[in-house]
C-alpha atoms as a PDB file:
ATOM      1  CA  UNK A   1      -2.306  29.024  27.987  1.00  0.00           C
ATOM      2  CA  UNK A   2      -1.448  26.959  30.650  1.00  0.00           C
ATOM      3  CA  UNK A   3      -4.742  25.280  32.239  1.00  0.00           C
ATOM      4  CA  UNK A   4      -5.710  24.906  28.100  1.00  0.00           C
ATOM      5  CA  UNK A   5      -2.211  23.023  27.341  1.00  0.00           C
ATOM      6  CA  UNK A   6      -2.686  21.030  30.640  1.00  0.00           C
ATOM      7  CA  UNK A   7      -6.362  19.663  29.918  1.00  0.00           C
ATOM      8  CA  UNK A   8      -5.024  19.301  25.542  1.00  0.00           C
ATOM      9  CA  UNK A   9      -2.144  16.913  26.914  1.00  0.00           C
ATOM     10  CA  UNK A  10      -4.337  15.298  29.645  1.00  0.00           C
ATOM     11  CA  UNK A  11      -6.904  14.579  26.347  1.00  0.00           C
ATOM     12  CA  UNK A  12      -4.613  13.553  24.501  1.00  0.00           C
ATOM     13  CA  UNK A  13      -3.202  10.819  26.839  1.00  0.00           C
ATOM     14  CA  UNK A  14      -6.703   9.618  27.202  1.00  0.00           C
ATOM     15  CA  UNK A  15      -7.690   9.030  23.821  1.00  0.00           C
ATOM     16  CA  UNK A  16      -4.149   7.391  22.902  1.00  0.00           C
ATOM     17  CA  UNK A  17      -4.963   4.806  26.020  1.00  0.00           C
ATOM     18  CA  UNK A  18      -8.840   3.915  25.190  1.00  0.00           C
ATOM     19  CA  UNK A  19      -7.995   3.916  21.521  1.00  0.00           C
ATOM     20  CA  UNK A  20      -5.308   1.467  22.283  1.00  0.00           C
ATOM     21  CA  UNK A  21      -7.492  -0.496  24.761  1.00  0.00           C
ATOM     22  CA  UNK A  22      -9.831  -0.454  21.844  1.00  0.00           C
ATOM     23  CA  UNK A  23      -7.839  -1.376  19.359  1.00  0.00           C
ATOM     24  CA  UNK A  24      -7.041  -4.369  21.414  1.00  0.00           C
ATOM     25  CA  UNK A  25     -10.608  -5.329  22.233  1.00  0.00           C
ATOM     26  CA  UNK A  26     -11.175  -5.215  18.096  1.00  0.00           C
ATOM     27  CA  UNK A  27     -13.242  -2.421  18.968  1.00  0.00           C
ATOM     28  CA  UNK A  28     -12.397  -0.744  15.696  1.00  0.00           C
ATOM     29  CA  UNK A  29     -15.266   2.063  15.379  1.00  0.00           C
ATOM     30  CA  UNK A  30     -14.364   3.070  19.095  1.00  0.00           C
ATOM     31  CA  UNK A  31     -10.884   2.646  18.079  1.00  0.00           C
ATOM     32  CA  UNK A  32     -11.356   5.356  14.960  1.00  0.00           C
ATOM     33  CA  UNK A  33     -12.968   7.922  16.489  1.00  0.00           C
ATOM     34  CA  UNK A  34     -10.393   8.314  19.893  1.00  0.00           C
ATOM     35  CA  UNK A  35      -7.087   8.301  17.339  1.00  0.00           C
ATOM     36  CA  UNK A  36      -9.010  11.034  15.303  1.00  0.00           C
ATOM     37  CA  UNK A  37      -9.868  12.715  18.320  1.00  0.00           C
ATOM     38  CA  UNK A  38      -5.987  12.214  19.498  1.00  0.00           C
ATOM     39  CA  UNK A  39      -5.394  13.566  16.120  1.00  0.00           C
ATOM     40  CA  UNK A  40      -7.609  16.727  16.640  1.00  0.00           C
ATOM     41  CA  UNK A  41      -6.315  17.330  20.178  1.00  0.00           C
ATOM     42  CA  UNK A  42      -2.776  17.557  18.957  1.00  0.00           C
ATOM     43  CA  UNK A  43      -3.321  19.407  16.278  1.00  0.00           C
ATOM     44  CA  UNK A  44      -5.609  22.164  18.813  1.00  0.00           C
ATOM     45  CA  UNK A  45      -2.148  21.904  21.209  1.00  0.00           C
ATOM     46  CA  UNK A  46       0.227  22.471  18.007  1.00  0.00           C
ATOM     47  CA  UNK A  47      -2.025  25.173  17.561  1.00  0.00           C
ATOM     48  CA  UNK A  48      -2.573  27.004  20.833  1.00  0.00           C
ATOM     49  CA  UNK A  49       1.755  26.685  21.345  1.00  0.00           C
ATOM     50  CA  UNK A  50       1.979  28.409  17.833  1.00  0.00           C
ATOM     51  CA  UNK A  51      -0.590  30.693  17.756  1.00  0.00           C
ATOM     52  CA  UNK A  52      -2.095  31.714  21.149  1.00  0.00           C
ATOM     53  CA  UNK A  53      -5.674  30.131  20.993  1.00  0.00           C
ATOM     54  CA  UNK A  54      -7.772  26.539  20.404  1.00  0.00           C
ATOM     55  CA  UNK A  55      -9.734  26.520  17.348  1.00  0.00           C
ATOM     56  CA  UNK A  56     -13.380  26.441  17.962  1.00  0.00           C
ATOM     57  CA  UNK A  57     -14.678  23.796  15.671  1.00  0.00           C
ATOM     58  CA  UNK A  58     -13.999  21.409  12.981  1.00  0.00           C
ATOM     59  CA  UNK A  59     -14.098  23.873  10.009  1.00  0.00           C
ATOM     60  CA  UNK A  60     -11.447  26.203  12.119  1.00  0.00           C
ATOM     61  CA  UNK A  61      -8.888  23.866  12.871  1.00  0.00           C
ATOM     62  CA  UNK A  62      -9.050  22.944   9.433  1.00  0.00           C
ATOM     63  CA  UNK A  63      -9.049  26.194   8.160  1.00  0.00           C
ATOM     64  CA  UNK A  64      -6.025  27.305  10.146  1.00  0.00           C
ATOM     65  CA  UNK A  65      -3.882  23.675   9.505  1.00  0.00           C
ATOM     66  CA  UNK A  66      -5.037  24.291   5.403  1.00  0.00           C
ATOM     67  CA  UNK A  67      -3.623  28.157   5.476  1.00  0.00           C
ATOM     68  CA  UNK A  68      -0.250  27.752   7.645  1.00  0.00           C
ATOM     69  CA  UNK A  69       0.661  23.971   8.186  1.00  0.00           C
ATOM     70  CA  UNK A  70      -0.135  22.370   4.476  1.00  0.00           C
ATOM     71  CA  UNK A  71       2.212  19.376   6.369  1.00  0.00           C
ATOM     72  CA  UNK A  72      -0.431  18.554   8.802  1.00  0.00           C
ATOM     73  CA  UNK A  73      -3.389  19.542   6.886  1.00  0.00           C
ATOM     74  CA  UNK A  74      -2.524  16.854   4.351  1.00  0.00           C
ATOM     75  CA  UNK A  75      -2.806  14.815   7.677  1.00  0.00           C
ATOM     76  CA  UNK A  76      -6.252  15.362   8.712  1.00  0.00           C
ATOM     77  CA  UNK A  77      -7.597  16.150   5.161  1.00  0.00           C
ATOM     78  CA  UNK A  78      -7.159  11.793   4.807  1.00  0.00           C
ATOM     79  CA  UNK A  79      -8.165  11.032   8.028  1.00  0.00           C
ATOM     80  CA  UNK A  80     -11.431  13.610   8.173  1.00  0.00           C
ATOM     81  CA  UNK A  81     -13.573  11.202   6.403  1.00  0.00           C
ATOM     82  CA  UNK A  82     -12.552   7.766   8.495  1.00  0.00           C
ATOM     83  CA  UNK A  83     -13.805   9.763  10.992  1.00  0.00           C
ATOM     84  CA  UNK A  84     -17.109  10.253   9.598  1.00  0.00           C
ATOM     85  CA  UNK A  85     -17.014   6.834   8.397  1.00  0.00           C
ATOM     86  CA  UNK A  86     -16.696   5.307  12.192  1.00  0.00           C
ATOM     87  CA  UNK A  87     -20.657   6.763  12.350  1.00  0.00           C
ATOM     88  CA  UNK A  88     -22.418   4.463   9.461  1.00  0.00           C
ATOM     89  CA  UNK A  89     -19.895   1.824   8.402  1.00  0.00           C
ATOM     90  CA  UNK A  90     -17.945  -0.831  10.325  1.00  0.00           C
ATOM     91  CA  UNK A  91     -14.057  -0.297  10.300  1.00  0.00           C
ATOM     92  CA  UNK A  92     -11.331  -2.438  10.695  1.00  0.00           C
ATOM     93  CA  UNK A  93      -7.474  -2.624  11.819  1.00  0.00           C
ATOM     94  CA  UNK A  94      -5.859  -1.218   8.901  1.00  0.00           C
ATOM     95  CA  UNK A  95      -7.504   2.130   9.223  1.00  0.00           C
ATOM     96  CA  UNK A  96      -6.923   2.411  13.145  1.00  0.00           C
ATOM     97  CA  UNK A  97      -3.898   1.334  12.813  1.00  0.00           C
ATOM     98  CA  UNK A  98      -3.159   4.107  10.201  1.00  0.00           C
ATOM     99  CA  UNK A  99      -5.294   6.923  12.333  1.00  0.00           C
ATOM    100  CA  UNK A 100      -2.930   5.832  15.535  1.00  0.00           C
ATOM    101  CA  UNK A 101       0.105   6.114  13.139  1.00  0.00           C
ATOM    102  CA  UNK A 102      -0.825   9.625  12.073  1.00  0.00           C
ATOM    103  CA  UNK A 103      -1.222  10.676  16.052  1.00  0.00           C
ATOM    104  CA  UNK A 104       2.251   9.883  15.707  1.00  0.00           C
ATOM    105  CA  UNK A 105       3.243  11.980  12.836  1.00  0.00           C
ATOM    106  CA  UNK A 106       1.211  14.423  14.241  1.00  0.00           C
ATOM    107  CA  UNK A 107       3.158  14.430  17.576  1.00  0.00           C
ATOM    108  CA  UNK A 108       6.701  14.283  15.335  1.00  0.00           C
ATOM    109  CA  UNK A 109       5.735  17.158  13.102  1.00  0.00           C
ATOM    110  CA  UNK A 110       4.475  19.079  16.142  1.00  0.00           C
ATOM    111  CA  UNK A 111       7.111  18.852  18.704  1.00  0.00           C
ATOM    112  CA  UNK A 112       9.605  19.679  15.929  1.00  0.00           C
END
């Protein structure tokens, strides 16, 4: 577990700082997609602590997160389709700055 959880918190960092950076630059579609990918690496850590693996895709994580942890599913259920969103539309402030607030929650509910 320990070279996954190393490279997961490593991520993690790294998305939180160029998602910031973007955020700051008004970079919002840049923004969106490194807070959702904070987002998914936290949830892949939460994971791998609790049950001994990384989820391979999407539709796992997901699937895992919808059968165990309804808390953090409700999470990424909203923030899914932002996501997809940051590939055909423009977004703006208010939905990184919700994204980077649900890292947050994400990082709260997991380190409970």
């Amino acid at each position: 577990m320990g070279d996954k959880e190393e490279i997961l918190k490593d991520n993690i960092k790294e998305y939180i700082d160029f998602g910031e950076r973007a955020l700051n630059e008004k970079k919002f579609n840049s923004a969106t997609t490194l807070f959702f990918k904070a987002i998914s690496a936290r949830i892949d850590l939460f994971i791998l602590k609790k049950e001994g693996f990384v989820p391979s895709s999407h539709t796992h994580r997901f699937r895992i997160v919808q059968e165990k942890y309804p808390e953090i599913y409700e999470i990424i259920d909203k923030d899914f389709p932002f996501y997809q969103d940051s590939y055909t539309k423009k977004m703006n402030k208010e939905v990184v700055e919700v994204l980077k607030e649900d890292a947050e929650r994400i990082k709260e509910i997991s380190e409970k």
